[in-house]
N, C-alpha and C. Protein backbone atom coordinates (compact mmCIF):
# COMPACT_ATOMS: atom_id res chain seq x y z
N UNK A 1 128.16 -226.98 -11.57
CA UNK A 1 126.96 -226.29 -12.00
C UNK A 1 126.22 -225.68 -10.80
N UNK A 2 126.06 -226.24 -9.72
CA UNK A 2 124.99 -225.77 -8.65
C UNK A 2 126.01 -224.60 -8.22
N UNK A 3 127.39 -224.94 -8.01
CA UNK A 3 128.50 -223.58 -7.30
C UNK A 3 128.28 -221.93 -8.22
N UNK A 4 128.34 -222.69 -9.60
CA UNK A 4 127.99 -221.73 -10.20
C UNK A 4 126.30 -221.25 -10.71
N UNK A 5 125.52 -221.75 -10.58
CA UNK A 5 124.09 -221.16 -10.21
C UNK A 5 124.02 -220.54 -9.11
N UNK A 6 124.18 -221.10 -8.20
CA UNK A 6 124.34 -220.48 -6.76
C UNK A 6 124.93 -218.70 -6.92
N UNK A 7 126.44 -218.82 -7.48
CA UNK A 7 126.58 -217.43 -7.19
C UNK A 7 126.18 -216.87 -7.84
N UNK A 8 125.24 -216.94 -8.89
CA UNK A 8 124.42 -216.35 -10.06
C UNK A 8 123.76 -215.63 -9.56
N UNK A 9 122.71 -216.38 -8.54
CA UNK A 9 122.12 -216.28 -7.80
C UNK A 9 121.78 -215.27 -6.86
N UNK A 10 123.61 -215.54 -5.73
CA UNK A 10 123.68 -214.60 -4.86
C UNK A 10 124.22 -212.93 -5.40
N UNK A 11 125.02 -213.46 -6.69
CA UNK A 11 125.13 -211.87 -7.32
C UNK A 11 123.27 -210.73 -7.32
N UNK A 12 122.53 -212.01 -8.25
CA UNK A 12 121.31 -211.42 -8.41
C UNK A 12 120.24 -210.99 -7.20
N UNK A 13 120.23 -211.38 -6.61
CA UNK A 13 119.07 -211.64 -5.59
C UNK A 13 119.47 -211.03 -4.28
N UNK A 14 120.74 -211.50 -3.73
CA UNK A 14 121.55 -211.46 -2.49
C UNK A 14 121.59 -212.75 -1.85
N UNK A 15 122.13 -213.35 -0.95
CA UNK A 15 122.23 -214.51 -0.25
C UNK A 15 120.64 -214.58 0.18
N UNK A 16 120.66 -214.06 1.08
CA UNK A 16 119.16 -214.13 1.66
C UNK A 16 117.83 -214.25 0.92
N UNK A 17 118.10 -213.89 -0.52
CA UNK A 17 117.09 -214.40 -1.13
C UNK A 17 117.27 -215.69 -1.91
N UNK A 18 118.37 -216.38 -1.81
CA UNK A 18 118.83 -217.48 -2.67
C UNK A 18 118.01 -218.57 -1.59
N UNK A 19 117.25 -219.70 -2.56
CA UNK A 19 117.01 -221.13 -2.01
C UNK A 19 117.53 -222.25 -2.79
N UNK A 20 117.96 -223.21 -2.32
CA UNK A 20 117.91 -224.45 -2.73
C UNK A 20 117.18 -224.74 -3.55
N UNK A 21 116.02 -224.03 -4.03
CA UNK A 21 114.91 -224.79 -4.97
C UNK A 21 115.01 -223.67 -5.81
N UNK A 22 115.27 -222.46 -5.67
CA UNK A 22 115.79 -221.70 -6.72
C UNK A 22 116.99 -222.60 -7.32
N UNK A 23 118.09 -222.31 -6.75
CA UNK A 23 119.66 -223.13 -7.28
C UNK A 23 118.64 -224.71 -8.22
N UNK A 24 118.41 -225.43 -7.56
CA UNK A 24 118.08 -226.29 -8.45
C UNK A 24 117.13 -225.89 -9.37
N UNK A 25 116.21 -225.08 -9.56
CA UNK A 25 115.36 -224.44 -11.11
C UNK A 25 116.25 -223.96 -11.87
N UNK A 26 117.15 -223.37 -11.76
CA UNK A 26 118.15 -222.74 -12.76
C UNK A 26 119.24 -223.84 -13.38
N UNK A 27 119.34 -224.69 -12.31
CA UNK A 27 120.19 -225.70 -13.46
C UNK A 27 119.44 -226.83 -13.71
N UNK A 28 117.77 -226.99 -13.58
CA UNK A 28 116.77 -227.37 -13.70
C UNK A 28 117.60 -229.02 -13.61
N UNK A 29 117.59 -229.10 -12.01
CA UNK A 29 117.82 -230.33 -11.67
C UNK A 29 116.53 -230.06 -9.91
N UNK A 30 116.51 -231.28 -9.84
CA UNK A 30 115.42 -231.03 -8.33
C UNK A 30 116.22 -230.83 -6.97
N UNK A 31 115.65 -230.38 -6.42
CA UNK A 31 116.36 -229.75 -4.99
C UNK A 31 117.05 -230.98 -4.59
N UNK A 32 116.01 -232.16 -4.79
CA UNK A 32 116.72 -233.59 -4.06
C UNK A 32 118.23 -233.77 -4.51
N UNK A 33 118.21 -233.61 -5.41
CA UNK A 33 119.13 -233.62 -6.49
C UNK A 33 120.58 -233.23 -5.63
N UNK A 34 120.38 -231.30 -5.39
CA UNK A 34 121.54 -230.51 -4.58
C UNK A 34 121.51 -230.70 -3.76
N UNK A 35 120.85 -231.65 -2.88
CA UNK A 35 120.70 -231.88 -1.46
C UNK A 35 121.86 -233.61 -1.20
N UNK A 36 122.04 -234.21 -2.44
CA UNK A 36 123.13 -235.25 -2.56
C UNK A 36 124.39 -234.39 -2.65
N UNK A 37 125.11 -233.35 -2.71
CA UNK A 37 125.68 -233.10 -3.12
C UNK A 37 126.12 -231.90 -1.95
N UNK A 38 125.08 -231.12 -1.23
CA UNK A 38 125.38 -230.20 -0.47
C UNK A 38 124.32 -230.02 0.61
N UNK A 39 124.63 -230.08 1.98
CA UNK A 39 123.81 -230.44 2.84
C UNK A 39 122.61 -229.09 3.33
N UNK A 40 122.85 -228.10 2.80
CA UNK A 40 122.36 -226.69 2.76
C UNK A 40 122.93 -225.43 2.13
N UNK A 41 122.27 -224.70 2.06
CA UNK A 41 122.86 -223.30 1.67
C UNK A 41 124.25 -222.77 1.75
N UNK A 42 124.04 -222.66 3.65
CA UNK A 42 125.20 -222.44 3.69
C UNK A 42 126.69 -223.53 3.35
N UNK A 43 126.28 -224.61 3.23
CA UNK A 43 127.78 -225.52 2.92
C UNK A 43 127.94 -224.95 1.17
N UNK A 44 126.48 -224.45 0.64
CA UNK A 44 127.27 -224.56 -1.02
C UNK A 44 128.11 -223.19 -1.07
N UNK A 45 127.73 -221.84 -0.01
CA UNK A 45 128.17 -221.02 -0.01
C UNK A 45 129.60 -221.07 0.41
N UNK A 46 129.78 -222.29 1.83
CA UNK A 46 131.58 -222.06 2.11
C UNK A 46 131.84 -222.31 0.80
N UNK A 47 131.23 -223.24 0.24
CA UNK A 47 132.19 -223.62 -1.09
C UNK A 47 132.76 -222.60 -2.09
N UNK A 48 131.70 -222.00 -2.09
CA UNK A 48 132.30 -220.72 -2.92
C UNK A 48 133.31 -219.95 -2.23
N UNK A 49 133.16 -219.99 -0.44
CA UNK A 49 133.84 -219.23 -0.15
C UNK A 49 135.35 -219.60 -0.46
N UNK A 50 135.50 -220.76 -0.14
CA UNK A 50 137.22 -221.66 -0.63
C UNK A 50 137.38 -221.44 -2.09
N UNK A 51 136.14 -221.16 -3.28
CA UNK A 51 137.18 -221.32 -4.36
C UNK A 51 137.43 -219.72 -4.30
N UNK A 52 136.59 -218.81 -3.58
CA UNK A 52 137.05 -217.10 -3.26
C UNK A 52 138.61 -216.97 -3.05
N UNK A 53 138.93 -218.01 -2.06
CA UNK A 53 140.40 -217.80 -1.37
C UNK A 53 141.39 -218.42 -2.35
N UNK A 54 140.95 -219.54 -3.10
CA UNK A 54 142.04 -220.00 -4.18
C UNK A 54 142.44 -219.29 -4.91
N UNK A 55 141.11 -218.32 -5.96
CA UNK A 55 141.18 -217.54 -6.35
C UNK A 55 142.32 -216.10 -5.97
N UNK A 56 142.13 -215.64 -4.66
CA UNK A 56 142.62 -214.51 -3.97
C UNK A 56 144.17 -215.37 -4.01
N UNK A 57 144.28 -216.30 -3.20
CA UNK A 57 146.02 -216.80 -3.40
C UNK A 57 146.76 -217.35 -4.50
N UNK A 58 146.04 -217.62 -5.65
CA UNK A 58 146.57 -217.33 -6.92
C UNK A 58 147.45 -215.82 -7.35
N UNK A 59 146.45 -214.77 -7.06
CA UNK A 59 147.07 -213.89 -7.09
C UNK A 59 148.47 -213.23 -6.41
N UNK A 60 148.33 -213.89 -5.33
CA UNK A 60 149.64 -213.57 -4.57
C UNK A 60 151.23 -214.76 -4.72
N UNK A 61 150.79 -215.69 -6.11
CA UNK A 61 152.04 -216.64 -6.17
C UNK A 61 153.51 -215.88 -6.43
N UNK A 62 153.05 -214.77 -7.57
CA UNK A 62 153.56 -213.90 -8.14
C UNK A 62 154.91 -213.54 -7.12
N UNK A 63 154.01 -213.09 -6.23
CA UNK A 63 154.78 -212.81 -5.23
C UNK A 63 156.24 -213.04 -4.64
N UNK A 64 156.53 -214.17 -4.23
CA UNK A 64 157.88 -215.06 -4.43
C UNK A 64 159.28 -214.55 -4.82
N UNK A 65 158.98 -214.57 -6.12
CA UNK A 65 159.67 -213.54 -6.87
C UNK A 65 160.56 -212.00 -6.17
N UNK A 66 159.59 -211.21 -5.99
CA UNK A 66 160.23 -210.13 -4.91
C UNK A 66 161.08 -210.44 -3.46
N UNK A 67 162.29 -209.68 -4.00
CA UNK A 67 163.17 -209.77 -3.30
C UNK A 67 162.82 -208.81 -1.81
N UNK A 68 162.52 -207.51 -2.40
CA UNK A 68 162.48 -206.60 -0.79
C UNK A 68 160.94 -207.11 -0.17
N UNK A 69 160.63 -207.49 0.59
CA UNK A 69 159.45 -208.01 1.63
C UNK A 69 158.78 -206.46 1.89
N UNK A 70 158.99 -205.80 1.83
CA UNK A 70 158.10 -204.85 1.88
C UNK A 70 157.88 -203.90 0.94
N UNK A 71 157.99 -204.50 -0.35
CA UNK A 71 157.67 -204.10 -1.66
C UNK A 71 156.82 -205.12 -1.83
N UNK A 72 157.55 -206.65 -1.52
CA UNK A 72 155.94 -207.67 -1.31
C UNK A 72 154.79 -207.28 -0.43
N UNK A 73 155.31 -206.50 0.76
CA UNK A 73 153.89 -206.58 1.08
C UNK A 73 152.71 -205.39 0.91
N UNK A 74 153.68 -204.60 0.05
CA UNK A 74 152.90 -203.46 -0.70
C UNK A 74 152.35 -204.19 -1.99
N UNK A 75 152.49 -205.01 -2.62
CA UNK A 75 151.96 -205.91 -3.87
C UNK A 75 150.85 -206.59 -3.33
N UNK A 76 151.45 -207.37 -1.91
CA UNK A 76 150.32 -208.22 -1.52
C UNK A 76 148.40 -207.60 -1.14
N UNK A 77 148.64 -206.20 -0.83
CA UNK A 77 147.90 -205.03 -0.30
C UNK A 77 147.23 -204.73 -1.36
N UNK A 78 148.03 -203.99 -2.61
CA UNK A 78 147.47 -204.53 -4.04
C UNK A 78 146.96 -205.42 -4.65
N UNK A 79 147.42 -206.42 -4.57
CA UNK A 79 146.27 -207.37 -5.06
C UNK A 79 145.36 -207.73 -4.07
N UNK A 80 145.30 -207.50 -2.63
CA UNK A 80 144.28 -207.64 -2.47
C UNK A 80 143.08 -206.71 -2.11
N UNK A 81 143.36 -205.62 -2.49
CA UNK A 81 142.48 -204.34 -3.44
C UNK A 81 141.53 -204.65 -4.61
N UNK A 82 143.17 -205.23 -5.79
CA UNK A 82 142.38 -205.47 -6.87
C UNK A 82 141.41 -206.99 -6.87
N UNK A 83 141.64 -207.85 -6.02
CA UNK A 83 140.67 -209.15 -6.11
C UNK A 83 139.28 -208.62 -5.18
N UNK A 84 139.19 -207.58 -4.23
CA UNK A 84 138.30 -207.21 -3.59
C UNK A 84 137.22 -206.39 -4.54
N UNK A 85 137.95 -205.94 -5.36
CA UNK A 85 136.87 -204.70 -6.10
C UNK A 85 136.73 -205.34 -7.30
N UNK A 86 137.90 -206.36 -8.27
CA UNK A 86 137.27 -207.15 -8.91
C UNK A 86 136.29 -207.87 -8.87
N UNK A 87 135.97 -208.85 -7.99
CA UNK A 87 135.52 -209.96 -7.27
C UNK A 87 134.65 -209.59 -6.48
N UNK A 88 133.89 -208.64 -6.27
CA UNK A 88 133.05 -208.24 -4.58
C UNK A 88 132.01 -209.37 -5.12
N UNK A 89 131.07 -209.94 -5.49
CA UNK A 89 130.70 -211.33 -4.53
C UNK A 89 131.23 -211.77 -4.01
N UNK A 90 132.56 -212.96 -4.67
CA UNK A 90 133.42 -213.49 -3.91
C UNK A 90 133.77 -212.84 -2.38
N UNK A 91 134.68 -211.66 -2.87
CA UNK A 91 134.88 -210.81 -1.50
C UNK A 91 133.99 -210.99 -0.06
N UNK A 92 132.74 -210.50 -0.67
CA UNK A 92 131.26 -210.68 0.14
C UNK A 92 131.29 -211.99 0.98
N UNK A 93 131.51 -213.16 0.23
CA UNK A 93 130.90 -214.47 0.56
C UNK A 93 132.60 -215.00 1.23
N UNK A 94 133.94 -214.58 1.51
CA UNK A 94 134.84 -214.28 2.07
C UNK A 94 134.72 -213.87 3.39
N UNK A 95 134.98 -212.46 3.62
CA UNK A 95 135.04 -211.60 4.21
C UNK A 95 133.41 -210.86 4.91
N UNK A 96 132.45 -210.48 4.39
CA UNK A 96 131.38 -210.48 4.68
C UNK A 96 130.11 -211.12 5.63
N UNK A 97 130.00 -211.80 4.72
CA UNK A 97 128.82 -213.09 4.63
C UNK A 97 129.23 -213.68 6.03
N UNK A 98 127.81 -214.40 6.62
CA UNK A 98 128.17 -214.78 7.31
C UNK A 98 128.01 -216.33 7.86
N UNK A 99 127.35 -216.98 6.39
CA UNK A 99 127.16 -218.18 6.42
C UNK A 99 128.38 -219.01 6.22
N UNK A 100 129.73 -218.66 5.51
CA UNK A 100 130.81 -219.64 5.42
C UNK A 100 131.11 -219.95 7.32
N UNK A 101 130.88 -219.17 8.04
CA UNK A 101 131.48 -219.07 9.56
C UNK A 101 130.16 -220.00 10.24
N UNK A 102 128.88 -220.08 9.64
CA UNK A 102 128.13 -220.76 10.61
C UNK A 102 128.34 -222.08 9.47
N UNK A 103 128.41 -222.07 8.96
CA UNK A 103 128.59 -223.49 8.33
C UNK A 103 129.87 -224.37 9.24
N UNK A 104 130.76 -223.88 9.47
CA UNK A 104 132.18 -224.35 10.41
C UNK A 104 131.62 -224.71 11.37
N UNK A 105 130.79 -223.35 12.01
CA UNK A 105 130.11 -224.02 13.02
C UNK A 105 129.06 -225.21 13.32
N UNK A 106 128.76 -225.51 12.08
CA UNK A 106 127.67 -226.63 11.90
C UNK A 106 128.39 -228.09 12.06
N UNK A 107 129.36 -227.65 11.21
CA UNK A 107 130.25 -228.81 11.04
C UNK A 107 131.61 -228.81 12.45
N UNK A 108 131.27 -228.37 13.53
CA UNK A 108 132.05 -228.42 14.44
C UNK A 108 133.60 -228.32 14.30
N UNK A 109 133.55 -227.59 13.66
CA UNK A 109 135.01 -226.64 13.31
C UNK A 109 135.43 -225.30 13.74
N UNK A 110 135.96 -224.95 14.99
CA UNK A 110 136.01 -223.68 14.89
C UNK A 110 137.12 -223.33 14.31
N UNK A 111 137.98 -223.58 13.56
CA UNK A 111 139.30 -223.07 12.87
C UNK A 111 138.91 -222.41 11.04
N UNK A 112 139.01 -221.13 10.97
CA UNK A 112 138.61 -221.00 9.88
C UNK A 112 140.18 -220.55 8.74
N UNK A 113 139.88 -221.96 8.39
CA UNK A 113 141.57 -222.33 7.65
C UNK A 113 141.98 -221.75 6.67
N UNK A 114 141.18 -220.91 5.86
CA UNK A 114 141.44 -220.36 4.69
C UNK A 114 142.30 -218.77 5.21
N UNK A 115 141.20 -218.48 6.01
CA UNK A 115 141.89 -217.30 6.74
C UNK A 115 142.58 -217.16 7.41
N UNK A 116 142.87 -217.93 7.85
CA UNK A 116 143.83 -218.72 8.62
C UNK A 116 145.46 -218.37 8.18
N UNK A 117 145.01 -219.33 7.07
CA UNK A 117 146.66 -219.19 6.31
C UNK A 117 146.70 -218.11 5.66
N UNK A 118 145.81 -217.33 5.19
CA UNK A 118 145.99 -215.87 4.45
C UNK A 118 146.70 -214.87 5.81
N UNK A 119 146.09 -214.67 6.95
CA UNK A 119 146.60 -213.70 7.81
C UNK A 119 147.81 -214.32 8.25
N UNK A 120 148.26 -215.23 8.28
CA UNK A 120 149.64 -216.29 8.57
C UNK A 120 150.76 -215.67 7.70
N UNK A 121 150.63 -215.76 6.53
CA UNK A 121 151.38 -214.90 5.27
C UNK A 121 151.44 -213.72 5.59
N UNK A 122 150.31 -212.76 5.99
CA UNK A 122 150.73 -211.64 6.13
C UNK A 122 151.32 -211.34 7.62
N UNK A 123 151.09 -211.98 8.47
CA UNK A 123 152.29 -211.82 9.28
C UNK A 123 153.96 -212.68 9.50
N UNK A 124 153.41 -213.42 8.42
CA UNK A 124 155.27 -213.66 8.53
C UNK A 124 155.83 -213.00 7.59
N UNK A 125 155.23 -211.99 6.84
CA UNK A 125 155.81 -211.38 5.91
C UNK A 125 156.19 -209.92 6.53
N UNK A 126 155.44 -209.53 7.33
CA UNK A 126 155.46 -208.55 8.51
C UNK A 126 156.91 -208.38 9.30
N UNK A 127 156.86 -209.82 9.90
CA UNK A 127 157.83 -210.30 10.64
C UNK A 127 159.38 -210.21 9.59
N UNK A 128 159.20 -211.09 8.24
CA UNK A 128 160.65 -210.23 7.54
C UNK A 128 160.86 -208.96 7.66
N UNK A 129 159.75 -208.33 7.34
CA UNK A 129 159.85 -206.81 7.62
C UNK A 129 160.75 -206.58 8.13
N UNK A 130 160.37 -206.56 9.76
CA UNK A 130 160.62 -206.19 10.94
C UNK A 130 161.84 -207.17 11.60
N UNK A 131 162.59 -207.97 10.77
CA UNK A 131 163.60 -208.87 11.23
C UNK A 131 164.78 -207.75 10.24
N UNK A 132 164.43 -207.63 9.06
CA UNK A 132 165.20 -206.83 8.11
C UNK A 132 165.39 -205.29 8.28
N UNK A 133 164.42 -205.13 9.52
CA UNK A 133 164.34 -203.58 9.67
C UNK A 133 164.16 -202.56 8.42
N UNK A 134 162.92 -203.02 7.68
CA UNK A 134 162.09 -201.90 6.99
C UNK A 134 161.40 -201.28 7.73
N UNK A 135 160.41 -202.11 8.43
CA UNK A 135 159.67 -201.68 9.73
C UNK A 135 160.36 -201.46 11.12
N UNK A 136 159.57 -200.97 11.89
CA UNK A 136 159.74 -200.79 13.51
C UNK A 136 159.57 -202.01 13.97
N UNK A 137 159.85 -202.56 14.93
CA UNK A 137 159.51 -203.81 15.35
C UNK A 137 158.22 -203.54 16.83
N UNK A 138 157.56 -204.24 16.21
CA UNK A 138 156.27 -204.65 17.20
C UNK A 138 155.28 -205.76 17.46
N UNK A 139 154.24 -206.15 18.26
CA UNK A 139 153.96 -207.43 18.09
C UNK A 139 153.48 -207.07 16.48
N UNK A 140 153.87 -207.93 16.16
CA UNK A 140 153.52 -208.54 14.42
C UNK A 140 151.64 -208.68 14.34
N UNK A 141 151.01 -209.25 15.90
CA UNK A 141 149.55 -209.20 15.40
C UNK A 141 148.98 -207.81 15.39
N UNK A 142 149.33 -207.09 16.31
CA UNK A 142 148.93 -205.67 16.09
C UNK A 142 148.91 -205.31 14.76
N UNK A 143 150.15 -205.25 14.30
CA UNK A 143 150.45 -204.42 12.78
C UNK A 143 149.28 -204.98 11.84
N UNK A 144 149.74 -206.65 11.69
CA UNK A 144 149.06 -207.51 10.96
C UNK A 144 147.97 -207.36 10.69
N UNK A 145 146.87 -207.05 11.99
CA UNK A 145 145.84 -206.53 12.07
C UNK A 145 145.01 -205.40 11.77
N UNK A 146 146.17 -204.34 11.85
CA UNK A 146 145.71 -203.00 11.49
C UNK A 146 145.83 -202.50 9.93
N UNK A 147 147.30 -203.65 9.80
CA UNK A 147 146.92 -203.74 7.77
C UNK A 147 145.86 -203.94 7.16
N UNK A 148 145.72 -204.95 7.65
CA UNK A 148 144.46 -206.12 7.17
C UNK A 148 143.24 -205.19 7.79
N UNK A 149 142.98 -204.51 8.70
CA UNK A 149 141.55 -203.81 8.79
C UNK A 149 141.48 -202.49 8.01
N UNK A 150 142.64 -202.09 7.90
CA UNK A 150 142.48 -200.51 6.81
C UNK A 150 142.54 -201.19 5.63
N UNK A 151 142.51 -202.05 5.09
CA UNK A 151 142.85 -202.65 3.43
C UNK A 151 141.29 -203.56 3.58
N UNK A 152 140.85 -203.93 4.49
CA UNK A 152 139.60 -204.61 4.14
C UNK A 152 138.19 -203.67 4.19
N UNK A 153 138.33 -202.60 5.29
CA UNK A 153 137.94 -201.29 5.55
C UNK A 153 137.66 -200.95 4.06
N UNK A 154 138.69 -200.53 3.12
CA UNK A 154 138.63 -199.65 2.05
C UNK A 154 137.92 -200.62 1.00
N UNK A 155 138.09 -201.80 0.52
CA UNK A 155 137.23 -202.81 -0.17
C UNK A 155 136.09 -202.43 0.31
N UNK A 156 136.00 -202.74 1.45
CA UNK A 156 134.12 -203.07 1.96
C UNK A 156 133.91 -201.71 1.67
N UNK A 157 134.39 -200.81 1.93
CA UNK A 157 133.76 -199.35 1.23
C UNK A 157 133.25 -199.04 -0.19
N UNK A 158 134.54 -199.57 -0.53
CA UNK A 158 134.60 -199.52 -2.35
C UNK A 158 133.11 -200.51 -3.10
N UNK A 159 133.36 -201.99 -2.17
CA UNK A 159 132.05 -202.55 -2.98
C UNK A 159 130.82 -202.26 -2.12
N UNK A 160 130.51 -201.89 -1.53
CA UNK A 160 129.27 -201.13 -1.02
C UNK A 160 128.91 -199.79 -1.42
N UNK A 161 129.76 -199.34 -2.33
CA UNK A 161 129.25 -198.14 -2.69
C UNK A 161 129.17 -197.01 -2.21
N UNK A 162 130.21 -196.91 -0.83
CA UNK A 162 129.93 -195.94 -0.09
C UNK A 162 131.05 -194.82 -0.36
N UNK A 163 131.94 -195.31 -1.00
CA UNK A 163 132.98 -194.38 -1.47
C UNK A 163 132.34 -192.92 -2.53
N UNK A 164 131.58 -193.79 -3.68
CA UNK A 164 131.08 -193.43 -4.52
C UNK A 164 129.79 -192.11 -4.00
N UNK A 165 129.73 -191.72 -3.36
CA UNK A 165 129.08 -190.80 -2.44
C UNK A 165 130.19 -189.80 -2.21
N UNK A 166 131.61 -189.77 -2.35
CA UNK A 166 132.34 -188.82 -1.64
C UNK A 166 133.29 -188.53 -2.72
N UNK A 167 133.04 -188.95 -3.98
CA UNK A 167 134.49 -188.83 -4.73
C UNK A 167 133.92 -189.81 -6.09
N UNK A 168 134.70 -189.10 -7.11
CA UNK A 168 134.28 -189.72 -8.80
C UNK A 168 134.61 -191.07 -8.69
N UNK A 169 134.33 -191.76 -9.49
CA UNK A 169 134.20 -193.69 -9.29
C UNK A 169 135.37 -193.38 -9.92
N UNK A 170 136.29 -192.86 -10.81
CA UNK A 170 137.41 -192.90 -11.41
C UNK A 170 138.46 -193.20 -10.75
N UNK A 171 138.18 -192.26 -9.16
CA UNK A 171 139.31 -191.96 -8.56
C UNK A 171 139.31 -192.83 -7.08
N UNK A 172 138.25 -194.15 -7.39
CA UNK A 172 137.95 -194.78 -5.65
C UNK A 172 139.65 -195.65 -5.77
N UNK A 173 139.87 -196.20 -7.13
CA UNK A 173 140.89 -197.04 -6.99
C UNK A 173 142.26 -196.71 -6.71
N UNK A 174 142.23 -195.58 -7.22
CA UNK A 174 143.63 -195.03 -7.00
C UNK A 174 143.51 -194.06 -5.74
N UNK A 175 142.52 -194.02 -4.99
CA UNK A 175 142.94 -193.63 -3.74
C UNK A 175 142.97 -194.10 -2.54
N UNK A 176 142.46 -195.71 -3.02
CA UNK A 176 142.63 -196.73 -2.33
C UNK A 176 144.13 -197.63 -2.39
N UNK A 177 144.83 -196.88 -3.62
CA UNK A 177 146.17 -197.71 -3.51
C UNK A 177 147.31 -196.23 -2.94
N UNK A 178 146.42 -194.91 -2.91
CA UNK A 178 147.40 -193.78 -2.17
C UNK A 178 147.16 -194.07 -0.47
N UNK A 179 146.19 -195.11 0.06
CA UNK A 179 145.82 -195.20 0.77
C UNK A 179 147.25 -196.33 1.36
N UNK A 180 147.02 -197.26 0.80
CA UNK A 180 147.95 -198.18 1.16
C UNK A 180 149.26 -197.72 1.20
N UNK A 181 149.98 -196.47 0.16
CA UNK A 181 150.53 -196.45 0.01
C UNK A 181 151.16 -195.72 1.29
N UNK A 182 150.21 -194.63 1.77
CA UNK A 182 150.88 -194.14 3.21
C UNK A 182 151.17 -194.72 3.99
N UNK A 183 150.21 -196.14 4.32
CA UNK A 183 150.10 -196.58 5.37
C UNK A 183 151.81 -197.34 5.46
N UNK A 184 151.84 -198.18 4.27
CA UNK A 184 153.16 -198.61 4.35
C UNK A 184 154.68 -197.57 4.54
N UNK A 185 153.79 -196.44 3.60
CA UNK A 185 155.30 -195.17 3.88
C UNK A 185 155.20 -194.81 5.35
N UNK A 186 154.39 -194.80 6.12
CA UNK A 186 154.39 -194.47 7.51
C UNK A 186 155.17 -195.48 8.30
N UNK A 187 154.99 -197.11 7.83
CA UNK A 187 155.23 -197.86 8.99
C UNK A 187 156.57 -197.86 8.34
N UNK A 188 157.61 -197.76 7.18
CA UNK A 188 158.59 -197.90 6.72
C UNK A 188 159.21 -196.66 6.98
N UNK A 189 158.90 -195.66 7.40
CA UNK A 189 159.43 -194.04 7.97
C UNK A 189 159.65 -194.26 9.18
N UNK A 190 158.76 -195.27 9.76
CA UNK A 190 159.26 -195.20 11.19
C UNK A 190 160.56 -195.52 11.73
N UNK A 191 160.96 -196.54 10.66
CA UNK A 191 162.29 -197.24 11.07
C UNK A 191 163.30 -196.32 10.74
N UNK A 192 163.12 -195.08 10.31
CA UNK A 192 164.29 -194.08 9.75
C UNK A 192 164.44 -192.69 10.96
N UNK A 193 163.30 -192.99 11.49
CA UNK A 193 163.23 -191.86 12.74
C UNK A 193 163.78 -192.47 14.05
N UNK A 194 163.82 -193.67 14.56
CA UNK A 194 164.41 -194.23 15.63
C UNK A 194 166.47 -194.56 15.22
């Protein structure tokens, strides 16, 4: 109940306007109450942020299944398009936000594990790539990186609204998956020109 008041909350208001004594009026329990249960704001927010990522790697079980690795990792790119523009709280309180990262830090953690293992996947999936020669071979974090910033790039555009300024809302999604789609036809062209 409080995980889900909370993002009620942060949908409505924004993080910064969410309190503890709000969250507890809405599920009309007393702050003391969420304070047994979650040591501040930001810890109820990682929380959301982990069920964000369960959520997001659900979507990619599917996955498995595909045989060519770089048809997976054109799916994987896809869904994580569609969980970004589905999902933008989640996304937000993910990728965004910046209380799941000081919360780690509160709790003397600097390893942020969720993301962790998400960019892990996408570079060993990289790495089939580039062992199978779809791709060019290069360091794997470069690539990894530059996937993952043009595909998170185009989300954070899409749910901020800034797309929607340059082009019909009809057409943000599908030119966010013509988007991906070069990027992968580029790095998979390369291996046909050497």
């Amino acid at each position: 109940m409080i995980l889900d008041a909370s993002m009620k909350l942060f949908v409505e208001e924004g993080f910064d306007h969410v309190t503890i004594r709000k969250i507890a009026d809405l599920i009309e329990y007393s702050p003391t109450t969420v304070y047994l249960y979650f040591k501040d704001k930001n810890e109820i927010f990682f929380q959301l942020h982990e069920l964000g990522f369960e959520k997001m790697l659900a979507l990619n079980q599917n996955l498995i299944a595909i045989q060519n690795p770089l048809m997976r990792l054109y799916k994987m790119g896809e869904n994580y398009i569609h969980f970004g523009t589905s999902n933008p709280e989640f996304y937000d309180i993910m990728f965004i936000s910046r209380a799941p990262m000081e919360t780690l830090k509160q709790m003397g953690n600097c390893e942020w594990s969720m993301g962790t293992s998400a960019f892990a996947a996408l570079q060993s999936l990289l790495q089939e790539c580039m062992d199978k020669e779809y791709i060019r071979k290069a360091p794997v974090e470069v690539v990894s990186l530059s996937i993952w910033g043009m595909v998170h790039g185009l989300v954070s555009l899409a749910i901020r609204d800034r797309l929607k300024t340059m082009m019909p809302e009809e057409d943000i999604i599908k030119l966010m998956h013509q988007s991906l789609n070069w990027l992968l036809g580029n790095i998979d062209a390369s291996i046909n020109q050497n």
